[in-house]
C-alpha atoms as a PDB file:
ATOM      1  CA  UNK A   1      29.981   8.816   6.598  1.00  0.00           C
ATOM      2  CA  UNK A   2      28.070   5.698   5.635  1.00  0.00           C
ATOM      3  CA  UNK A   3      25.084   5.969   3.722  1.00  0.00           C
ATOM      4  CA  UNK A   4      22.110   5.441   5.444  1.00  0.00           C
ATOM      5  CA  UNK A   5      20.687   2.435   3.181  1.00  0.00           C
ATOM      6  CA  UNK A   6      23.414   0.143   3.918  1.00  0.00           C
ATOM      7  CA  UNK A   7      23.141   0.917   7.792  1.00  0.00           C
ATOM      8  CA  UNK A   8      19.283  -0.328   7.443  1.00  0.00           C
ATOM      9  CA  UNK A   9      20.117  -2.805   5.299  1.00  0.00           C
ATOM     10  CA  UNK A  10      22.308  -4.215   7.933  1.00  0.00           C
ATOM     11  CA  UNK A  11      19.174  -4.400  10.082  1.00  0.00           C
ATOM     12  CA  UNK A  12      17.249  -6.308   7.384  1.00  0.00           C
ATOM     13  CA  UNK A  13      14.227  -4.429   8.122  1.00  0.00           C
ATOM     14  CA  UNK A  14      10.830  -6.313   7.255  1.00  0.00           C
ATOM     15  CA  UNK A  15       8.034  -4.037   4.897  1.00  0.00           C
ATOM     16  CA  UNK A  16       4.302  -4.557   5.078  1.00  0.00           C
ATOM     17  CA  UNK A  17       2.441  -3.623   1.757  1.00  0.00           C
ATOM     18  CA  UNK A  18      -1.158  -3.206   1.763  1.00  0.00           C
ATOM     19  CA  UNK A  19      -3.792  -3.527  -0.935  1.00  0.00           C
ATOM     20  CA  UNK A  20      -5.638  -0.876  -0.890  1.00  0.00           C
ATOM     21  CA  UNK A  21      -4.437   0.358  -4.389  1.00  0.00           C
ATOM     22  CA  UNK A  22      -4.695  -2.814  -6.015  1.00  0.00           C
ATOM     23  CA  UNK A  23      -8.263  -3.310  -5.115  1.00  0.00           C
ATOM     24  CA  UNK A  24      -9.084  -0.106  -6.184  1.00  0.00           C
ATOM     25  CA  UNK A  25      -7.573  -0.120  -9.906  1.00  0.00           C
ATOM     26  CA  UNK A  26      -6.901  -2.582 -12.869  1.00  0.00           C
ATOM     27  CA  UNK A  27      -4.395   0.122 -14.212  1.00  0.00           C
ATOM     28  CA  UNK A  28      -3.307   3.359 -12.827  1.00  0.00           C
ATOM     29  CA  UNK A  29      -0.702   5.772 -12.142  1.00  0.00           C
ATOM     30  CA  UNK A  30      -0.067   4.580  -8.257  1.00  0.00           C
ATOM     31  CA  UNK A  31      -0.822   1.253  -9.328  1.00  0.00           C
ATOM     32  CA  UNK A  32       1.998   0.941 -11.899  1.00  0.00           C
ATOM     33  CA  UNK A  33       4.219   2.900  -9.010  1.00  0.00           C
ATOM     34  CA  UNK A  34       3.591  -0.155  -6.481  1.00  0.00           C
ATOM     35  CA  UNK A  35       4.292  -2.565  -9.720  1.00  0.00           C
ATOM     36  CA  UNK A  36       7.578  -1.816 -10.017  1.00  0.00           C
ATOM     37  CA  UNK A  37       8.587  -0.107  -6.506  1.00  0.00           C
ATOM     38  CA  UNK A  38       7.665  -3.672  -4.407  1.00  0.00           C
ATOM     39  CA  UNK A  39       9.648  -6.250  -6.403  1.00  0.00           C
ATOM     40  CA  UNK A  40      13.045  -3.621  -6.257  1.00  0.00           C
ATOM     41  CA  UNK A  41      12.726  -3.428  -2.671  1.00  0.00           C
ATOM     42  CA  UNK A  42      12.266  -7.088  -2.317  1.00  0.00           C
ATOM     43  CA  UNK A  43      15.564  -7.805  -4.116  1.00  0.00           C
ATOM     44  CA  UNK A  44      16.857  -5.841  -1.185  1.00  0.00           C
ATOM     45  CA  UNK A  45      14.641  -6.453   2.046  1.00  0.00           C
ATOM     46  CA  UNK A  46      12.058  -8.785   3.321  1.00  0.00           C
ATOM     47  CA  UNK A  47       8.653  -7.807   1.885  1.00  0.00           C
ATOM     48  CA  UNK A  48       5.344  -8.581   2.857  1.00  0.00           C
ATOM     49  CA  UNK A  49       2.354  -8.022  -0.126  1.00  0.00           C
ATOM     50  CA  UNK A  50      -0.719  -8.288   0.348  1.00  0.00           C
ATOM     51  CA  UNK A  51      -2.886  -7.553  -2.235  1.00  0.00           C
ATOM     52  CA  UNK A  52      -6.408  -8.730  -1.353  1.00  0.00           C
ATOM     53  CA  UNK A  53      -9.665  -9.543  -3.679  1.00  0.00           C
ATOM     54  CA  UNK A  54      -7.590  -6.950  -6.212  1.00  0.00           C
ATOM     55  CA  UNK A  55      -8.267  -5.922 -10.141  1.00  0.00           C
ATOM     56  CA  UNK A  56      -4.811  -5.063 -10.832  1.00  0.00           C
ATOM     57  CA  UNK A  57      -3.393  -6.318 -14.030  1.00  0.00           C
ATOM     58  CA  UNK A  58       0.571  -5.505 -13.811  1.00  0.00           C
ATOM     59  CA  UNK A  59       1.456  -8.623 -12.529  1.00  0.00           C
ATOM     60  CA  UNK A  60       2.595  -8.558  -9.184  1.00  0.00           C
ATOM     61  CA  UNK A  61       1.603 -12.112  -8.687  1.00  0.00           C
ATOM     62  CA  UNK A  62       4.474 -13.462 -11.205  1.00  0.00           C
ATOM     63  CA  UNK A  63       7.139 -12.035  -8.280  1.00  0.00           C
ATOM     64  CA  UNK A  64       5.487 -13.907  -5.725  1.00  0.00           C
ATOM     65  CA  UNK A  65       8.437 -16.255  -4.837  1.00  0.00           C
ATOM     66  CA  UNK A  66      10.527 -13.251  -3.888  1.00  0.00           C
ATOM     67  CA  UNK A  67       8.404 -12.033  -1.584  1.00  0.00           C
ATOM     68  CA  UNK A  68       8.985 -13.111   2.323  1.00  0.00           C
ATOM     69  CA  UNK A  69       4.988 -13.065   2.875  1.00  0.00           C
ATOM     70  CA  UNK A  70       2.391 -13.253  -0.099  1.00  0.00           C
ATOM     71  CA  UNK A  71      -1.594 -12.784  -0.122  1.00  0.00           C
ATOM     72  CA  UNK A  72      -4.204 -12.004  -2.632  1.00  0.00           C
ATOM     73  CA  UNK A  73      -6.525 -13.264  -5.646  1.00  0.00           C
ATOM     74  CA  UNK A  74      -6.994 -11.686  -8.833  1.00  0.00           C
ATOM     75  CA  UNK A  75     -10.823 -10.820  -9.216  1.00  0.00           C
ATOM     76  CA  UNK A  76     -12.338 -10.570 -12.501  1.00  0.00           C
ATOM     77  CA  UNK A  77     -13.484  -6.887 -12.736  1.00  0.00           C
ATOM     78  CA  UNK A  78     -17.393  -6.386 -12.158  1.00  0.00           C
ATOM     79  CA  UNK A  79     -19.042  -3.215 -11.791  1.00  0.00           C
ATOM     80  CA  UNK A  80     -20.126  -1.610  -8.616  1.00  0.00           C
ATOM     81  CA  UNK A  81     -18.240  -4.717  -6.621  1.00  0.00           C
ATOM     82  CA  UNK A  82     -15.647  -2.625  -5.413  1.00  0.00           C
ATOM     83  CA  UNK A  83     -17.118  -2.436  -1.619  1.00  0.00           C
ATOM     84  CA  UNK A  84     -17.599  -5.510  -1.505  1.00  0.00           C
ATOM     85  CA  UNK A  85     -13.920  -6.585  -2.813  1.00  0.00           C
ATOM     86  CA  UNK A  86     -12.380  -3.685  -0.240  1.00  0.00           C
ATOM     87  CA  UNK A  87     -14.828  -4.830   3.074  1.00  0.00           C
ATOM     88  CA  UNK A  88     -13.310  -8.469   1.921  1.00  0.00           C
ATOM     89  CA  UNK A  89     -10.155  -7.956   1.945  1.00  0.00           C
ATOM     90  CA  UNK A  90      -9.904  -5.381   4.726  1.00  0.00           C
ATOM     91  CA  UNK A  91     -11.037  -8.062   7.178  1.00  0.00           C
ATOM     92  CA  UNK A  92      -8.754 -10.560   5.541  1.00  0.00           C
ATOM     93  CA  UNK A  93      -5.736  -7.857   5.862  1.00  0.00           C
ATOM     94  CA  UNK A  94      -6.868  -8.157   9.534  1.00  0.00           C
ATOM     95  CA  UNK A  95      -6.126 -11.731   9.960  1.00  0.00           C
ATOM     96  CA  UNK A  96      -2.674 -11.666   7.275  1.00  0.00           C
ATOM     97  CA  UNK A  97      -1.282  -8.345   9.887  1.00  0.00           C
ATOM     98  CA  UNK A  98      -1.736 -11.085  12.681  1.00  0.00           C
ATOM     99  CA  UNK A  99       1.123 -13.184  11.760  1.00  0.00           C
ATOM    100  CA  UNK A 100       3.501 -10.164  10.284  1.00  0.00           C
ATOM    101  CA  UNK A 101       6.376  -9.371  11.450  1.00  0.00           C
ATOM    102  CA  UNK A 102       6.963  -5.889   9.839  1.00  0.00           C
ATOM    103  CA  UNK A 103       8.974  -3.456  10.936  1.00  0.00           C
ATOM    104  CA  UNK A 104       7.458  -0.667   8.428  1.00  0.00           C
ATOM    105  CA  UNK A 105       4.014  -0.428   7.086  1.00  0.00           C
ATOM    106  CA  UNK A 106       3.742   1.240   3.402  1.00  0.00           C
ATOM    107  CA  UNK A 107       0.017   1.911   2.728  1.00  0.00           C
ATOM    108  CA  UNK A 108      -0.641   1.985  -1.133  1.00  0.00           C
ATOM    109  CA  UNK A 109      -3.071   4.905  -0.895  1.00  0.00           C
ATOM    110  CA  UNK A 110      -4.739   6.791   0.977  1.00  0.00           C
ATOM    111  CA  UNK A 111      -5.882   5.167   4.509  1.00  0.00           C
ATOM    112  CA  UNK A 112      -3.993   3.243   7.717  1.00  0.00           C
ATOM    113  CA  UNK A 113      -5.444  -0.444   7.332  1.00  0.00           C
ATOM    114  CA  UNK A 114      -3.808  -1.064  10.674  1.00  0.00           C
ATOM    115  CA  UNK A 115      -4.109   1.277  13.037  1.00  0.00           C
ATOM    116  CA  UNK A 116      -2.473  -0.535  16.185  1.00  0.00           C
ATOM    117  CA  UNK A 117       0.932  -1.119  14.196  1.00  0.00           C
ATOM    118  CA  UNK A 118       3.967  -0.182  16.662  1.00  0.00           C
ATOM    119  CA  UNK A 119       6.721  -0.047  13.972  1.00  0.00           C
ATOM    120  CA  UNK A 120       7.341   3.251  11.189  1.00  0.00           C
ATOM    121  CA  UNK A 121       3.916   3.945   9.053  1.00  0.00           C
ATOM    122  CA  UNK A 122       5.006   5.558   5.526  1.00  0.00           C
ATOM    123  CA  UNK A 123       2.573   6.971   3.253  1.00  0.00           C
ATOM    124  CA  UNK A 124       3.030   8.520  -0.238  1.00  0.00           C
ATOM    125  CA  UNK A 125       0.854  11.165  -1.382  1.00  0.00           C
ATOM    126  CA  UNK A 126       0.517  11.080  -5.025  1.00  0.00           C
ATOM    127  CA  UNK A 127      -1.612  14.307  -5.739  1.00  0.00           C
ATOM    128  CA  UNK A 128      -2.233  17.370  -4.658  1.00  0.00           C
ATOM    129  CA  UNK A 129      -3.967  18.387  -7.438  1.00  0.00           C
ATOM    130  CA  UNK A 130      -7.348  18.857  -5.576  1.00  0.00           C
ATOM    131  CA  UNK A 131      -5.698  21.109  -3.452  1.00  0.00           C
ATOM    132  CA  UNK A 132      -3.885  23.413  -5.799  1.00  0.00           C
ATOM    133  CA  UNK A 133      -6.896  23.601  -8.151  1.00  0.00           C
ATOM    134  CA  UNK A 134      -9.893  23.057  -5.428  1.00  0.00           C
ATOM    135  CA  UNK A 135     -12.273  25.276  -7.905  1.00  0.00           C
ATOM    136  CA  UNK A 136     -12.665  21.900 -10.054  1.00  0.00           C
ATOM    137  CA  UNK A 137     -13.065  19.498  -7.030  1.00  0.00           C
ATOM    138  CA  UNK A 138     -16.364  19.099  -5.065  1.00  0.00           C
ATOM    139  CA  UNK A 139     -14.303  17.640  -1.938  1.00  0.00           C
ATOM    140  CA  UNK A 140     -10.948  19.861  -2.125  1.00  0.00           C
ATOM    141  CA  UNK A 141     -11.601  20.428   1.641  1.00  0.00           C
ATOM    142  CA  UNK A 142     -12.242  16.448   2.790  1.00  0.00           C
ATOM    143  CA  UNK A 143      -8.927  15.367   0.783  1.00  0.00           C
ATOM    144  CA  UNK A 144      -6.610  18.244   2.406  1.00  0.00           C
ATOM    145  CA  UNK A 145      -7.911  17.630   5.365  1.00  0.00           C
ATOM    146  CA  UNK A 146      -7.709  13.844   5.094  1.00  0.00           C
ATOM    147  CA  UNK A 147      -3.933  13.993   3.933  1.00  0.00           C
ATOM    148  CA  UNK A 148      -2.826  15.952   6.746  1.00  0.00           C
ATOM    149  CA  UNK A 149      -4.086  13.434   8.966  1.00  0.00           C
ATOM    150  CA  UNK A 150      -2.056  10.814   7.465  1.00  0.00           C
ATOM    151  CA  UNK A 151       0.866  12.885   7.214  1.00  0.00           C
ATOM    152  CA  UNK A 152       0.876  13.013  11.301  1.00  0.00           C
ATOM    153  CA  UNK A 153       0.149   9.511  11.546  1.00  0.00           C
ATOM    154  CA  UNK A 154       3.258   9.083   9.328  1.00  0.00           C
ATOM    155  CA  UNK A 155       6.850   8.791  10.671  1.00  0.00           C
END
């Protein structure tokens, strides 16, 4: 049986990246995930990153030229500019999804940027914390219920 990996591969799939994360955080746990997951799967498939009016500081940037589609301008972090650096780039991930050609979607975190998308949507969930301990989280309810929407939006 041949792995399934190589069979894709053979397909040379095409995989969107979003921003959200990187708009969101200088440094971080998903953050750093996204750091190091997008430029390994770029060695292997066409990637698209875009990464928006972002704060991120792990360098994504410097791997640029190995990326089949690239997007986005470090910001210099400013408090309480955050909505204003997410409505940006949300309507500027608007007009970079127009010319994609992406056969999967990977949103960074939690949210489906682009909801008409006719190819496979995969989100990662990175904590259920709020849900195993909901005692210590004002909006334990909102989050569960918010993930399990984006878990049936998910393929």
């Amino acid at each position: 049986m041949q792995p399934v990996f190589t069979s894709i591969a053979q397909n040379t799939m095409r995989i969107l990246f979003d921003h959200t994360i990187f708009v969101a955080q200088r440094y971080g746990g998903v953050s750093r995930y996204y750091s190091q997951l997008v430029p390994r799967i770029a060695q292997e498939f066409p990637v698209e990153l875009f990464m928006g009016l972002h704060v991120n500081q792990y360098g994504l940037n410097r791997h640029r030229a190995s990326m089949a589609r690239f997007a986005g301008c470090r910001r210099p972090f400013i408090r309480k500019t955050h909505r204003a650096a997410m409505f940006l780039s949300n309507q500027w991930f608007r007009h970079f999804t127009r010319r994609s050609r992406a056969d999967i979607y990977h949103t960074t975190y939690e949210s489906i940027l682009w909801p008409d998308f006719h190819g496979r949507r995969v989100i990662t969930i990175h904590d259920m914390t709020p849900e195993k301990f909901p005692q210590y989280f004002a909006n334990a309810t909102v989050s569960l219920a918010r993930k399990r929407e984006l878990a049936q939006i998910a393929d």
